[in-house]
Protein backbone atom coordinates (compact mmCIF):
# COMPACT_ATOMS: atom_id res chain seq x y z
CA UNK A 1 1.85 6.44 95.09
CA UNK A 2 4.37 8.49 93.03
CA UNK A 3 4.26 12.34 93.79
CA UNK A 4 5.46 15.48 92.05
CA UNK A 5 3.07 17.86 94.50
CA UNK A 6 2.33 20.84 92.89
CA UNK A 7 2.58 24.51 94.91
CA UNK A 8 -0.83 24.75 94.93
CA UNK A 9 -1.66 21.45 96.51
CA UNK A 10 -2.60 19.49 93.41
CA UNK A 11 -0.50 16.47 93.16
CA UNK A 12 -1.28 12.78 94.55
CA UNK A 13 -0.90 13.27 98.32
CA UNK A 14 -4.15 15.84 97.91
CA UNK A 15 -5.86 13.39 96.04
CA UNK A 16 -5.25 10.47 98.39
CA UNK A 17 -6.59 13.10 101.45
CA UNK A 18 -9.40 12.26 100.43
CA UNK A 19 -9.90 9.22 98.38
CA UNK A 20 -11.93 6.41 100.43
CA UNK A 21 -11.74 3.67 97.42
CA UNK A 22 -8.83 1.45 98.73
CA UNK A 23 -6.77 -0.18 95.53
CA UNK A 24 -6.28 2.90 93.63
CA UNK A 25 -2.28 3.91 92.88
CA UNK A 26 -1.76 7.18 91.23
CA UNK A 27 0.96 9.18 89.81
CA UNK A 28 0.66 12.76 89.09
CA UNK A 29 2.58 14.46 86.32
CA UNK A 30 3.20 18.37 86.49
CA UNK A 31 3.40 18.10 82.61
CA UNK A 32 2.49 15.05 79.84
CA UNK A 33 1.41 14.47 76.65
CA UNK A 34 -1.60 12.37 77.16
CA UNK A 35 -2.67 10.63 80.02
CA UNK A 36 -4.36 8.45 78.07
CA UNK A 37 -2.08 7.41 76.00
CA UNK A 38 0.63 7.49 78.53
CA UNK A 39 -1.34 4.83 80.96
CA UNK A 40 -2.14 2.55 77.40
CA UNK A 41 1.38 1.78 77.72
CA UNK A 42 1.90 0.72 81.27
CA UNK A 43 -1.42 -1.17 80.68
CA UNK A 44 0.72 -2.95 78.21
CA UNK A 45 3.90 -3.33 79.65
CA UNK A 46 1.89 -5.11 82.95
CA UNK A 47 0.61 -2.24 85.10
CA UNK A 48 -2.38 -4.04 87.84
CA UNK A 49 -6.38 -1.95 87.42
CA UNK A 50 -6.41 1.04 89.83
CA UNK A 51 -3.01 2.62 88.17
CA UNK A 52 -4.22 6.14 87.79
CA UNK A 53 -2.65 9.16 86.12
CA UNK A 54 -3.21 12.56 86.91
CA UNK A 55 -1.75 15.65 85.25
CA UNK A 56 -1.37 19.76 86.11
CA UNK A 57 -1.44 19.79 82.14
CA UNK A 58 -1.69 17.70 78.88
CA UNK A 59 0.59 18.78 75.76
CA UNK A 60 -1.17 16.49 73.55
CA UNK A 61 -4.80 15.48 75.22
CA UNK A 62 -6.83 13.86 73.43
CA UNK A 63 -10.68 13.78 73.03
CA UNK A 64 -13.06 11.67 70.72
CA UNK A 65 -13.22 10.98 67.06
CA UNK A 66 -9.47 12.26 66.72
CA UNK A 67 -10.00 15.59 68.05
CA UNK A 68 -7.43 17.67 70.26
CA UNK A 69 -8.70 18.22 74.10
CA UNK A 70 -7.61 21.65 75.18
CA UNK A 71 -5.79 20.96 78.64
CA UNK A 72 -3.98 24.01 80.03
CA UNK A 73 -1.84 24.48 83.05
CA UNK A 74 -3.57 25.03 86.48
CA UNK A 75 -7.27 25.22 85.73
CA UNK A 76 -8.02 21.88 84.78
CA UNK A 77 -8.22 18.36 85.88
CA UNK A 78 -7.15 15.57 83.57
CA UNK A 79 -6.85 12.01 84.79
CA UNK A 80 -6.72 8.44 83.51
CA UNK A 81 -7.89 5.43 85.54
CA UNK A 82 -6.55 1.74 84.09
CA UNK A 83 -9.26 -1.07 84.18
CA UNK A 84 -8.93 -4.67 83.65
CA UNK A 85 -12.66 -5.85 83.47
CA UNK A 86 -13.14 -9.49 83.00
CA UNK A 87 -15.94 -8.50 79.77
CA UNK A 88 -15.81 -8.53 75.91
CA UNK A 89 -14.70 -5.34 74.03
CA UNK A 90 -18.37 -3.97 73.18
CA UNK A 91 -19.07 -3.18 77.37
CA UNK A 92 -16.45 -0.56 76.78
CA UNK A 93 -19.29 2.13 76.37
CA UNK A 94 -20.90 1.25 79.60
CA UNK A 95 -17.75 1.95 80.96
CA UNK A 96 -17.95 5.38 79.60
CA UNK A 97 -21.49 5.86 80.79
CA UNK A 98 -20.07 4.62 84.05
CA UNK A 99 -17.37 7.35 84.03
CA UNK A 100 -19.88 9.78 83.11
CA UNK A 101 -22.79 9.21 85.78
CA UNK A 102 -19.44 9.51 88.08
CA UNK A 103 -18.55 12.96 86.83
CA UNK A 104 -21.69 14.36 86.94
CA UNK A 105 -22.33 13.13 90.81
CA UNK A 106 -18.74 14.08 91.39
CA UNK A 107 -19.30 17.45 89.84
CA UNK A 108 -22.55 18.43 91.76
CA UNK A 109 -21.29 16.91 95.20
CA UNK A 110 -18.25 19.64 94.59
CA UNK A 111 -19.79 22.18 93.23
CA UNK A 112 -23.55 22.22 94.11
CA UNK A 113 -24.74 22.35 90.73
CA UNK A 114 -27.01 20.21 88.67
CA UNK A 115 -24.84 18.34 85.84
CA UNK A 116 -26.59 16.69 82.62
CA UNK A 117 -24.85 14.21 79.94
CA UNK A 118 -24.69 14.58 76.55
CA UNK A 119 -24.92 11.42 74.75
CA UNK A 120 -22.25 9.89 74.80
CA UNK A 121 -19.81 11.34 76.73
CA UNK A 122 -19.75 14.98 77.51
CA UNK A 123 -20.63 16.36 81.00
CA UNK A 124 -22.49 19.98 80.78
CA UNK A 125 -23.47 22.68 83.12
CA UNK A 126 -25.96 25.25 81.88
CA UNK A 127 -25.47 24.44 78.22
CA UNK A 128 -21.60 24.19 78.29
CA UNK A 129 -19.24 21.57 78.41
CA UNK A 130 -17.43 21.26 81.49
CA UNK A 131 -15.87 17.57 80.92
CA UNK A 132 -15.19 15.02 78.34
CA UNK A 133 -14.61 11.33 78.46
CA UNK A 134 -12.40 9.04 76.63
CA UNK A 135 -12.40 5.64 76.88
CA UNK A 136 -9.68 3.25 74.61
CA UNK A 137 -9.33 -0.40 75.37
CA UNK A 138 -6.99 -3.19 74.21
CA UNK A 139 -8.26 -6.52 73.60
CA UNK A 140 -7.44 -10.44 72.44
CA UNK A 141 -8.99 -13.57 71.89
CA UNK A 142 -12.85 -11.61 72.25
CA UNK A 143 -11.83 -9.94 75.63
CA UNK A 144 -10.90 -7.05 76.92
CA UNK A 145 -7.13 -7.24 78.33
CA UNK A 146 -7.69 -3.28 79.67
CA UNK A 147 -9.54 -0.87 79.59
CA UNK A 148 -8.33 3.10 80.16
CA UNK A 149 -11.03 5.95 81.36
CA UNK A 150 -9.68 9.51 80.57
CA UNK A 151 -11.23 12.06 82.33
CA UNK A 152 -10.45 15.80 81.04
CA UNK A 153 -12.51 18.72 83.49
CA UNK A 154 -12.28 22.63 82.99
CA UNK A 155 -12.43 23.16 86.78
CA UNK A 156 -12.41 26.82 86.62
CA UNK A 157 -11.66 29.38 83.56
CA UNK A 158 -8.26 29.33 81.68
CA UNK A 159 -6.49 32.68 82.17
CA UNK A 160 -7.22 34.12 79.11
CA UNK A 161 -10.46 32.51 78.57
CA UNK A 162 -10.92 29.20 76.09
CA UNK A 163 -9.50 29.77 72.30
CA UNK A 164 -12.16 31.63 69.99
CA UNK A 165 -13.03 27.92 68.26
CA UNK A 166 -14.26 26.90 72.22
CA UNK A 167 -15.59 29.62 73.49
CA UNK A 168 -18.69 29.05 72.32
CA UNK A 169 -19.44 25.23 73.81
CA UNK A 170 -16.64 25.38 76.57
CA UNK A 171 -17.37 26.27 80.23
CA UNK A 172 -16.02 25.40 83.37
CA UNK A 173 -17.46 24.12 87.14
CA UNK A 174 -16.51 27.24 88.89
CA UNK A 175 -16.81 30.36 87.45
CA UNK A 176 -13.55 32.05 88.99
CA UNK A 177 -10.43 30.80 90.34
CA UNK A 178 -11.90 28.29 93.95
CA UNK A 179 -9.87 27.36 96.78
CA UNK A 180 -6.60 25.57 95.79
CA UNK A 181 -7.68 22.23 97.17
CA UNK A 182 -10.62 22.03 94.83
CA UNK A 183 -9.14 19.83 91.92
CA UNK A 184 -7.82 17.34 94.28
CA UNK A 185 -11.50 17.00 96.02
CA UNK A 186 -13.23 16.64 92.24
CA UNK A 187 -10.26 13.96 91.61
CA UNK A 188 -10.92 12.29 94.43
CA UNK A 189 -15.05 12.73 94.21
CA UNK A 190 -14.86 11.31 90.66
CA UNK A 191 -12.85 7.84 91.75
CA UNK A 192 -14.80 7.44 94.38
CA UNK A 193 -17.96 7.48 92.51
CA UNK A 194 -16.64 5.50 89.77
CA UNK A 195 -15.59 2.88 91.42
CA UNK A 196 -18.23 2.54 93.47
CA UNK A 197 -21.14 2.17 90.13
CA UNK A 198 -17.66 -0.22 88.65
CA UNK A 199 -18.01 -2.94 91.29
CA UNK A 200 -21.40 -2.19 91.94
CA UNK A 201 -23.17 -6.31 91.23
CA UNK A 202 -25.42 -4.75 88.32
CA UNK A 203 -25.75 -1.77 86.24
CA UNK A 204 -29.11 -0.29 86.60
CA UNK A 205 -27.83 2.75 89.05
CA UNK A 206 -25.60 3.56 86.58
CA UNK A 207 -28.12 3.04 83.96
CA UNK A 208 -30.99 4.77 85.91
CA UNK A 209 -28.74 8.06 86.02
CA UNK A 210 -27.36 8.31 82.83
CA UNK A 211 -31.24 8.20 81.64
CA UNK A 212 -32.40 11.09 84.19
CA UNK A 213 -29.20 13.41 83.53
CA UNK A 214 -29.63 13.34 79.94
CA UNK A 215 -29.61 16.63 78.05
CA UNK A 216 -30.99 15.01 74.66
CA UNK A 217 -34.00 13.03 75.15
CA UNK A 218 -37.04 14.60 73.57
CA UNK A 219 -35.01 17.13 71.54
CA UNK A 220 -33.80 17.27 68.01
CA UNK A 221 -30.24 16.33 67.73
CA UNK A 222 -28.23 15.95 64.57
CA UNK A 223 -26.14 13.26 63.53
CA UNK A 224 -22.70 14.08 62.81
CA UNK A 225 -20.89 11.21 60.96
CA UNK A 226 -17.51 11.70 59.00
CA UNK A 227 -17.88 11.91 55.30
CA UNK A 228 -21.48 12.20 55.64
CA UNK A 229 -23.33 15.28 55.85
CA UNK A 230 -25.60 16.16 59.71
CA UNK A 231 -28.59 14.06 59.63
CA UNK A 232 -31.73 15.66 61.59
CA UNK A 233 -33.09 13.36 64.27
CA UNK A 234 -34.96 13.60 67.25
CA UNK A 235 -34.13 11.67 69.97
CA UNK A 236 -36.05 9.35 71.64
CA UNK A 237 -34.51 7.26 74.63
CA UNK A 238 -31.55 6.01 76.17
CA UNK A 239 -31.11 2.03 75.71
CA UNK A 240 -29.97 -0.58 78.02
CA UNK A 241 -26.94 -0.49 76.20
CA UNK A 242 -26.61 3.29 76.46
CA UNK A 243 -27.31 3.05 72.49
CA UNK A 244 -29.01 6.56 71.49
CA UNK A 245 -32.62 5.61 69.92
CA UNK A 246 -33.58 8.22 67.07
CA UNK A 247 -36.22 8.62 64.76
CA UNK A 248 -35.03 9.92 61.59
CA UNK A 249 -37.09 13.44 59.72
CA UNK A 250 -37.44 10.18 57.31
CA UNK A 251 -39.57 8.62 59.65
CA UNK A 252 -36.86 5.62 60.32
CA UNK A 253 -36.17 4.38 64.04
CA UNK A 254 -32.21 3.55 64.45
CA UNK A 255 -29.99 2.75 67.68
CA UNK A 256 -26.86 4.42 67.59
CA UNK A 257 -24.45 2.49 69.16
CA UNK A 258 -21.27 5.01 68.25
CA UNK A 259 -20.69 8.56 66.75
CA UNK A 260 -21.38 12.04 67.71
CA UNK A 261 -24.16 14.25 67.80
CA UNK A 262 -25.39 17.68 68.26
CA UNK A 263 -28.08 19.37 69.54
CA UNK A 264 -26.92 23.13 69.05
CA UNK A 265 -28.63 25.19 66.30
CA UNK A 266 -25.34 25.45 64.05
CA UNK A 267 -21.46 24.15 64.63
């Protein structure tokens, strides 16, 4: 364990108070760029599964399809876990799905409210984001040498409120400022439970979860690929794979296996 212990509490030494997974080493960062990219390059440069970094606040966090992940100081928890599965490059999304079943249970154990997931990756409450998921991975020879799970969770409201382009998706677990021990409890909630469905000797928890919590089956959802204008869908079930299946306003059936969607009115 490294520590940098933040006034309030938040720092490693919370975490670890009460963490049950054995294995897990983390170091906590007051401030970083990314997390993510950060633990890429221990992963590189040697650094065993079970490394985990956890920041107060991200200068440069990073979210999906290139975007910026809005990760201001003492509101938020953003943390990166360092995998080295012993599976080809394509189970990286059922890693995600892993991380996000995790979330949600983590999320409802802490806060007492009922979580959904928004294919792929996004963790709401009542309509609004509350967490997003990145996972990157490094591979060679058809394998995956690591994998690294980025967790980013508005815990409570930024002072201020989110930026006007957020505002409108954006929420957080806990409507006002909680007790100060609450981010190291969620940290420690969301490990546990990932962990846990990780080692687990078959998927179909994990699986079985990710179906019941989702937010899009049965709705009309629109694809959103780059270069491409939204495509109207409507969503019909969650794969084994955690592939999206869609039927097209064309009629046509089609597994997504990648991409985003949305199922607001307008973006």
């Amino acid at each position: 364990m490294t520590d940098s212990t933040r006034g309030d509490g938040f720092g490693a030494a919370g975490v670890e108070r009460y963490l049950r997974t054995p294995g897990l080493s983390i170091r906590f960062f007051p401030v970083i760029g990314s997390t993510n990219t950060e633990l890429k390059i221990a992963a590189q440069n040697g650094a065993p599964e079970g490394t985990v970094y956890l920041a107060g606040e991200q200068t440069a966090g990073r979210g999906r399809m290139g975007r910026s992940f809005y990760s201001p100081d003492g509101t938020g928890l953003y943390m990166s876990l360092l995998l080295r599965p012993a599976s080809a490059p394509a189970e990286c999304g059922k890693l995600t799905a892993c991380a996000a079943v995790a979330a949600a249970e983590a999320i409802e154990s802490v806060s007492g409210r009922s979580a959904g997931i928004k294919w792929v990756n996004d963790i709401l409450l009542d309509g609004r984001k509350v967490c997003g998921i990145l996972a990157e991975a490094g591979s060679s020879s058809g394998r995956l040498d690591y994998a690294v799970i980025g967790l980013g969770v508005n815990v409570f409201p930024p002072r201020g409120g989110f930026p006007p382009e957020l505002s409108s998706a954006a929420g957080a677990v806990f409507g006002g400022e909680p007790e100060a021990d609450v981010r190291c409890r969620l940290a420690a909630a969301i490990l546990d439970a990932f962990m846990a469905h990780y080692r687990a000797a078959d998927g179909e928890t994990v699986y079985r979860e990710y179906r019941r919590r989702s937010v899009v089956i049965g709705r009309e959802i629109r694809i959103l690929a780059p270069g491409s204008a939204p495509e109207t869908a409507l969503a019909l079930d969650i794969g084994r794979d955690f592939a999206l299946c869609v039927r097209t306003a064309a009629g046509d059936e089609r597994r997504l296996t990648a991409g985003e969607i949305s199922i607001r009115p307008a973006d």
